[in-house]
Protein backbone atom coordinates (compact mmCIF):
# COMPACT_ATOMS: atom_id res chain seq x y z
CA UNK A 1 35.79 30.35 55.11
CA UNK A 2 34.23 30.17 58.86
CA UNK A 3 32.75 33.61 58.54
CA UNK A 4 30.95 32.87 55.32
CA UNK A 5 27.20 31.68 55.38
CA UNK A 6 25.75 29.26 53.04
CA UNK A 7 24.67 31.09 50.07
CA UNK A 8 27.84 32.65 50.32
CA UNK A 9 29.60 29.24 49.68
CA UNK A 10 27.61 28.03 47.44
CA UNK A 11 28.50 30.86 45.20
CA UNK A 12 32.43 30.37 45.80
CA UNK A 13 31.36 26.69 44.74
CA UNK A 14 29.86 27.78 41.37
CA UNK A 15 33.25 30.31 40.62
CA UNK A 16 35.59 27.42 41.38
CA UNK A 17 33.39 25.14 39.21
CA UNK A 18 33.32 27.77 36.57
CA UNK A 19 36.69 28.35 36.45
CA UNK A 20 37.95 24.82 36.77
CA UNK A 21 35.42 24.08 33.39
CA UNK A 22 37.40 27.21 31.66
CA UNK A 23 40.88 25.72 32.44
CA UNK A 24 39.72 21.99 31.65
CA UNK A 25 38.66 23.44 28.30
CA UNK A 26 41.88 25.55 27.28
CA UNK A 27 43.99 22.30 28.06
CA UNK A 28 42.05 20.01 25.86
CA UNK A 29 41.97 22.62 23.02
CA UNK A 30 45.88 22.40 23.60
CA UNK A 31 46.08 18.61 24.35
CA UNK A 32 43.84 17.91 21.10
CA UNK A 33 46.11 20.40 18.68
CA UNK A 34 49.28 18.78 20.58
CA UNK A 35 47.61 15.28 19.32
CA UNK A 36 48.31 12.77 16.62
CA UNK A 37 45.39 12.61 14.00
CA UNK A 38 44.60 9.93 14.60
CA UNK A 39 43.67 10.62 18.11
CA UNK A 40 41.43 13.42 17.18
CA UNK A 41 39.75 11.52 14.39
CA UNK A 42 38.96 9.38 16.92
CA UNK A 43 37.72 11.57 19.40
CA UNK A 44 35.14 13.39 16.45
CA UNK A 45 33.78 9.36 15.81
CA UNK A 46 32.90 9.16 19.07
CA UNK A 47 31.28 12.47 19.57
CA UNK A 48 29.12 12.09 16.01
CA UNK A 49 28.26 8.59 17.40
CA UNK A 50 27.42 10.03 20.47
CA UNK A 51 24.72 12.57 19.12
CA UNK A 52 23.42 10.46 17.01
CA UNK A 53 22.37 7.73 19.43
CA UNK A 54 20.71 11.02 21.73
CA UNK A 55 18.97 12.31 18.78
CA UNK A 56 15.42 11.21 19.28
CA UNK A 57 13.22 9.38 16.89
CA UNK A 58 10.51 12.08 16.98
CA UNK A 59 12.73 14.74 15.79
CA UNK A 60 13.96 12.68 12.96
CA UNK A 61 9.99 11.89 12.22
CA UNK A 62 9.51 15.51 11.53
CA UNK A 63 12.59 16.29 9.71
CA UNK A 64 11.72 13.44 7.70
CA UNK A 65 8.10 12.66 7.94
CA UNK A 66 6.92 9.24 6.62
CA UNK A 67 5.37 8.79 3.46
CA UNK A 68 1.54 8.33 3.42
CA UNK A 69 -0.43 5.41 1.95
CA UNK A 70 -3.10 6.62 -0.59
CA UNK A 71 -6.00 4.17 -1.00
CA UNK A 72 -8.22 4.48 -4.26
CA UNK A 73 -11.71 2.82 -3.63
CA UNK A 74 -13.30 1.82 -6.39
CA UNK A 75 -17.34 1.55 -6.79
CA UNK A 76 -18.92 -1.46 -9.08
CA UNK A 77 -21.99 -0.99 -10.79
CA UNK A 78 -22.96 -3.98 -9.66
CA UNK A 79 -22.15 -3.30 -5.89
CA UNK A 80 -24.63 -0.25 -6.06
CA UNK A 81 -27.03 -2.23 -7.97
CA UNK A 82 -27.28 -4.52 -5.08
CA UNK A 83 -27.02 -2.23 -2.51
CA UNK A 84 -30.07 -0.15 -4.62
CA UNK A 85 -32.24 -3.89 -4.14
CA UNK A 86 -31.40 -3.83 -0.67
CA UNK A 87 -32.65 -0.85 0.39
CA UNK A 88 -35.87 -1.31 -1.51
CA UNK A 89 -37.09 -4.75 -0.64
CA UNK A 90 -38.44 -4.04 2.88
CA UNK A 91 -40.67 -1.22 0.67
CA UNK A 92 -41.78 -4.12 -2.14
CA UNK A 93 -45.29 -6.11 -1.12
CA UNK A 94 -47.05 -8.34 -3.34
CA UNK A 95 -51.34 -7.72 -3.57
CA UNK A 96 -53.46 -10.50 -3.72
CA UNK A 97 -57.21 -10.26 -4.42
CA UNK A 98 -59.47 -12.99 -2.86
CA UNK A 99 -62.86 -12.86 -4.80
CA UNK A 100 -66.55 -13.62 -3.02
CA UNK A 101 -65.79 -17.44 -3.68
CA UNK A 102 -62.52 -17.54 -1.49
CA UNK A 103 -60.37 -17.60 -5.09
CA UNK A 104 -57.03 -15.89 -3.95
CA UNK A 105 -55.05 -14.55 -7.03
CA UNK A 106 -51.86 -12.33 -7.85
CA UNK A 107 -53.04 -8.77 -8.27
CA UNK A 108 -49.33 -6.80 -8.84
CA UNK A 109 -46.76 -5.76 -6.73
CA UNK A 110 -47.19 -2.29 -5.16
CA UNK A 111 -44.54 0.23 -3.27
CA UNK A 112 -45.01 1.88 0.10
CA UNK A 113 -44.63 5.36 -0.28
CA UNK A 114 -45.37 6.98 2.68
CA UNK A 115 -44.69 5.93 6.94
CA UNK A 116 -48.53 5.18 7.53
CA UNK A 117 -48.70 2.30 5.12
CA UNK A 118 -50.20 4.14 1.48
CA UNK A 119 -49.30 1.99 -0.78
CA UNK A 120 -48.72 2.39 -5.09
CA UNK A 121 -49.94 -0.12 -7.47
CA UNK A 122 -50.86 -0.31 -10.78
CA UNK A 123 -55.14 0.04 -11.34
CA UNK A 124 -56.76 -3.03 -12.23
CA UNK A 125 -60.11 -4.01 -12.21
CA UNK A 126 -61.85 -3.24 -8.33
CA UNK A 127 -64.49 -5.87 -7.65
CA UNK A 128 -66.33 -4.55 -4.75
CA UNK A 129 -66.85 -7.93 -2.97
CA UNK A 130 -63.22 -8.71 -3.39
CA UNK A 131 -60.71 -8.54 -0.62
CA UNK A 132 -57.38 -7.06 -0.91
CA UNK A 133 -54.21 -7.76 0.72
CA UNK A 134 -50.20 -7.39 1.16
CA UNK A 135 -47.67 -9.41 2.00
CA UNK A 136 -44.94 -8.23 2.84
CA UNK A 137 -40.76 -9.39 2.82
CA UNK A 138 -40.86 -10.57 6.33
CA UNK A 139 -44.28 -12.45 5.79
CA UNK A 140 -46.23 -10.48 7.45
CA UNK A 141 -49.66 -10.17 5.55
CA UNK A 142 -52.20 -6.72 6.01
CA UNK A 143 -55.75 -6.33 4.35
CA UNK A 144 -55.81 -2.64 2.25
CA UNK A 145 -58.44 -0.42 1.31
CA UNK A 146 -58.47 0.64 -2.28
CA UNK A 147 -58.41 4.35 -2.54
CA UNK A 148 -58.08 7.00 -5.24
CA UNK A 149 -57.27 5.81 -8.90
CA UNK A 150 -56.01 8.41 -11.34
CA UNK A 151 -56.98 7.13 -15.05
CA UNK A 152 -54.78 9.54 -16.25
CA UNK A 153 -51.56 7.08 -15.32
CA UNK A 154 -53.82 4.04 -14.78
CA UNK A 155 -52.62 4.18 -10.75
CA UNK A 156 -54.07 2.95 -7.79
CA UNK A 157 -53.17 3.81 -4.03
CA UNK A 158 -54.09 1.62 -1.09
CA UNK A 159 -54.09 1.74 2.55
CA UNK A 160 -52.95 -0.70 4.76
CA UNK A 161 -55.97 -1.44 7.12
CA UNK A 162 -54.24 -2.96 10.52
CA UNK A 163 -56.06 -4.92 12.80
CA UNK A 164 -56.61 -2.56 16.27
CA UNK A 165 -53.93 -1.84 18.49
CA UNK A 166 -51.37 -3.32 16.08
CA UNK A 167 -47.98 -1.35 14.81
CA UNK A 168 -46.08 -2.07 12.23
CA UNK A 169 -43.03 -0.41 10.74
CA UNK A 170 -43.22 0.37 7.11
CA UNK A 171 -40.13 1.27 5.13
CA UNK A 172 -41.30 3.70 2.34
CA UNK A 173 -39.39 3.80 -0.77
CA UNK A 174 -37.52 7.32 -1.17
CA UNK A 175 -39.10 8.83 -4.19
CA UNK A 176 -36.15 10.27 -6.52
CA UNK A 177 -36.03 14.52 -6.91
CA UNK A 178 -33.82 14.37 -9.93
CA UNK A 179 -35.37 13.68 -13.81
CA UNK A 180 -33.95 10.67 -15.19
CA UNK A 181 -31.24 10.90 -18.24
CA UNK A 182 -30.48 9.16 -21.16
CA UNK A 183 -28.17 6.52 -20.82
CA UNK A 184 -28.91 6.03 -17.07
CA UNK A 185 -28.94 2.85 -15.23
CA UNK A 186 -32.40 1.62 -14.11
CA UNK A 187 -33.04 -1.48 -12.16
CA UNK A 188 -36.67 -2.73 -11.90
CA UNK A 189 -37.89 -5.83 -9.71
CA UNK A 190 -40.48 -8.09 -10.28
CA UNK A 191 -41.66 -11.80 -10.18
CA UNK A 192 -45.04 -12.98 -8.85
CA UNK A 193 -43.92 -14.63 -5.76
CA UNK A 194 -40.12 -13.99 -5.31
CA UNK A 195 -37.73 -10.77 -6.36
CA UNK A 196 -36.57 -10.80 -9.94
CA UNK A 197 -33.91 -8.10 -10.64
CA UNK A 198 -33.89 -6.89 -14.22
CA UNK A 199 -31.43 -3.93 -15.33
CA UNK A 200 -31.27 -1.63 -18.63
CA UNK A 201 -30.73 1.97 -19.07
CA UNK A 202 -32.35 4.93 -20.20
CA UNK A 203 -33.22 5.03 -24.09
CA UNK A 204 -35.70 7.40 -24.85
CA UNK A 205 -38.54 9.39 -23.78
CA UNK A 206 -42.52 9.88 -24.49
CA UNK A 207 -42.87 13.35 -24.48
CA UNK A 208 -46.72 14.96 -23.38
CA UNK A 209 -48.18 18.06 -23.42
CA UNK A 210 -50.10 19.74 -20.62
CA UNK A 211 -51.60 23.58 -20.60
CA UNK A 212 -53.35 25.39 -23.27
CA UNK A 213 -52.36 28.20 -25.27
CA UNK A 214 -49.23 29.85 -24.91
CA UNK A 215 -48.99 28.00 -21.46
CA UNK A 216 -48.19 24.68 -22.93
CA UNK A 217 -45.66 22.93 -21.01
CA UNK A 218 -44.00 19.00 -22.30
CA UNK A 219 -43.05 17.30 -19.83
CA UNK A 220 -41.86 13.08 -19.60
CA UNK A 221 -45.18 10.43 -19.47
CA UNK A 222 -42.82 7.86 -20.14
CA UNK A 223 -39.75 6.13 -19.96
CA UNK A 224 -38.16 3.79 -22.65
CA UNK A 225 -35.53 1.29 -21.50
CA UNK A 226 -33.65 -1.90 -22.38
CA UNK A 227 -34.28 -3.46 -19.78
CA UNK A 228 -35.65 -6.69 -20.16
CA UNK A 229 -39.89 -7.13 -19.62
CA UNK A 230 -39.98 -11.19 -19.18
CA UNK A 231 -40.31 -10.96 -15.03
CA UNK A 232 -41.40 -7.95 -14.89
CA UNK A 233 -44.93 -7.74 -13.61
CA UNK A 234 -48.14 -4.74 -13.17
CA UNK A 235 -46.70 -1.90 -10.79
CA UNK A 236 -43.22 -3.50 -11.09
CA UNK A 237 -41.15 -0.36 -9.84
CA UNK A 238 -38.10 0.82 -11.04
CA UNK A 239 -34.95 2.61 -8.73
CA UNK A 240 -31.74 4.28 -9.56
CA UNK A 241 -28.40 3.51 -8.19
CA UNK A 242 -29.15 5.51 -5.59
CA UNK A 243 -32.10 3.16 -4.64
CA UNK A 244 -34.73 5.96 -4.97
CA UNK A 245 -37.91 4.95 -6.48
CA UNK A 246 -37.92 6.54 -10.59
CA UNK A 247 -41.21 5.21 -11.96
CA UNK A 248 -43.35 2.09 -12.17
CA UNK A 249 -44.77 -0.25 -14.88
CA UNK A 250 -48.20 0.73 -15.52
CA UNK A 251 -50.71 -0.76 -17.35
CA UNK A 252 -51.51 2.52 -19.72
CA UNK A 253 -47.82 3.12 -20.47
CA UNK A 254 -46.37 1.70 -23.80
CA UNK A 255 -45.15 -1.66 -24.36
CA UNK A 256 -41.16 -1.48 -22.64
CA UNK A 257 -41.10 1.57 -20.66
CA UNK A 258 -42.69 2.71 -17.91
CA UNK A 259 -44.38 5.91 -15.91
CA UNK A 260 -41.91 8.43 -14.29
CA UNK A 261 -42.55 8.48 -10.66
CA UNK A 262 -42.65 12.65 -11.05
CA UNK A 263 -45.84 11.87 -12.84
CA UNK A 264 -47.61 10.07 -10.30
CA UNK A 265 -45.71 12.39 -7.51
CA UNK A 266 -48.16 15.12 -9.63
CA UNK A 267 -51.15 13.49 -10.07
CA UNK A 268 -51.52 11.75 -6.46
CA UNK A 269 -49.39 14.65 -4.26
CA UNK A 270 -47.23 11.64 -2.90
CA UNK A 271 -44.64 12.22 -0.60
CA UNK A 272 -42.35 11.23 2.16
CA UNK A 273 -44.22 11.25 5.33
């Protein structure tokens, strides 16, 4: 033992170890078959027991895994109809025409269509002394300048005319890329000094013609609906679920429906700027 060095005893350590585990093992094998049963039925509880209690929670997770919770949202009509009004009314402004002897009255309500203010109305009469103006949903109120009317859909575009060196964020309605289909929900707004909501659906079309020839294409002028006319008002628009703008009352269309914004969008080139 005094000529040995230290990794030589700690080897002699590990044999005597090693054999000493051996020998305690053969004599509890023979102690436990030597044993009453009910001393070995004993023992087994306490060894289950005792892996049960080590067995950690995460490996029982994934043997088992938990059962996940599957939530079904459902969507109201009348959730997206409001959410459609919302979206819209910063894009609504009511025009006012002040004649030569100060005589302010309620022209129609007209649409921003574009970033820079262009505005979509329905065409009335333009009185060249008049002056023209917008108010919009937070109050604020802009002069406009009258610009192209197309007789063809009886529409009128205006520009907002802003005093120098002042900004203003408009909200443009998002014009809608998809035809409209029978049966479809439609929500116009109107009233002459505060939003009236009225809502229908799709019932019919008014087909038109356009080309010559062997060219001639039909295509939707107008829109028939249910929806209710008593608040509605000239240039009243109309929106989708979505909230995208689908057409506007016009003057020239026929009595309960209105023009298809995809008309106008042709005539007058609008689009999202």
């Amino acid at each position: 033992m005094e000529h040995l060095n230290r990794h030589q005893l700690i080897l002699l350590v590990l044999l005597i170890t090693f054999v000493t585990s051996i020998a305690t093992g053969i004599m509890t094998v023979s102690l436990l078959q030597q044993a009453p049963v009910e001393v070995t039925r004993n023992i087994n509880n306490v060894v289950e027991r005792t892996i049960q209690t080590v067995v950690p929670d995460s490996i029982s997770s994934a043997i088992n895994p938990p059962s996940k919770d599957v939530t079904t949202v459902v969507v109201k009509e009348e959730d997206m109809i409001i959410s459609s009004i919302n979206k819209n009314i910063k894009s609504i402004v009511r025009i006012s025409e002040t004649n030569s002897l100060g005589t302010k009255i309620f022209y129609g309500i007209g649409v921003v269509v574009s970033k820079d203010g262009l505005i979509a109305a329905d065409r009335q009469t333009i009185v060249a002394d008049s002056v023209y103006s917008a108010v919009w949903s937070d109050g604020s109120e802009w002069k406009l300048v009258p610009l192209g009317v197309d007789k063809d859909t009886n529409s009128i575009f205006f520009k907002v005319n802003l005093p120098e060196k002042t900004k203003y964020d408009f909200s443009p309605a998002t014009i809608a890329s998809a035809d409209l289909q029978l049966g479809q929900t439609v929500v116009g707004l109107g009233g002459e000094t505060q939003n009236a909501v009225a809502v229908g659906r799709v019932s019919s079309f008014v087909m038109k013609e356009s080309g010559t020839g062997t060219s001639t294409v039909k295509y939707i002028s107008g829109v028939q609906s249910d929806v209710s006319t008593k608040d509605l008002v000239s240039g009243s628009p109309f929106f989708n679920l979505s909230g995208d703008l689908v057409g506007m009352k016009l003057s020239s269309g026929v009595s309960g429906s209105f023009t298809p914004v995809a008309v106008i969008h042709k005539e007058q080139n609008i689009v999202n700027q």
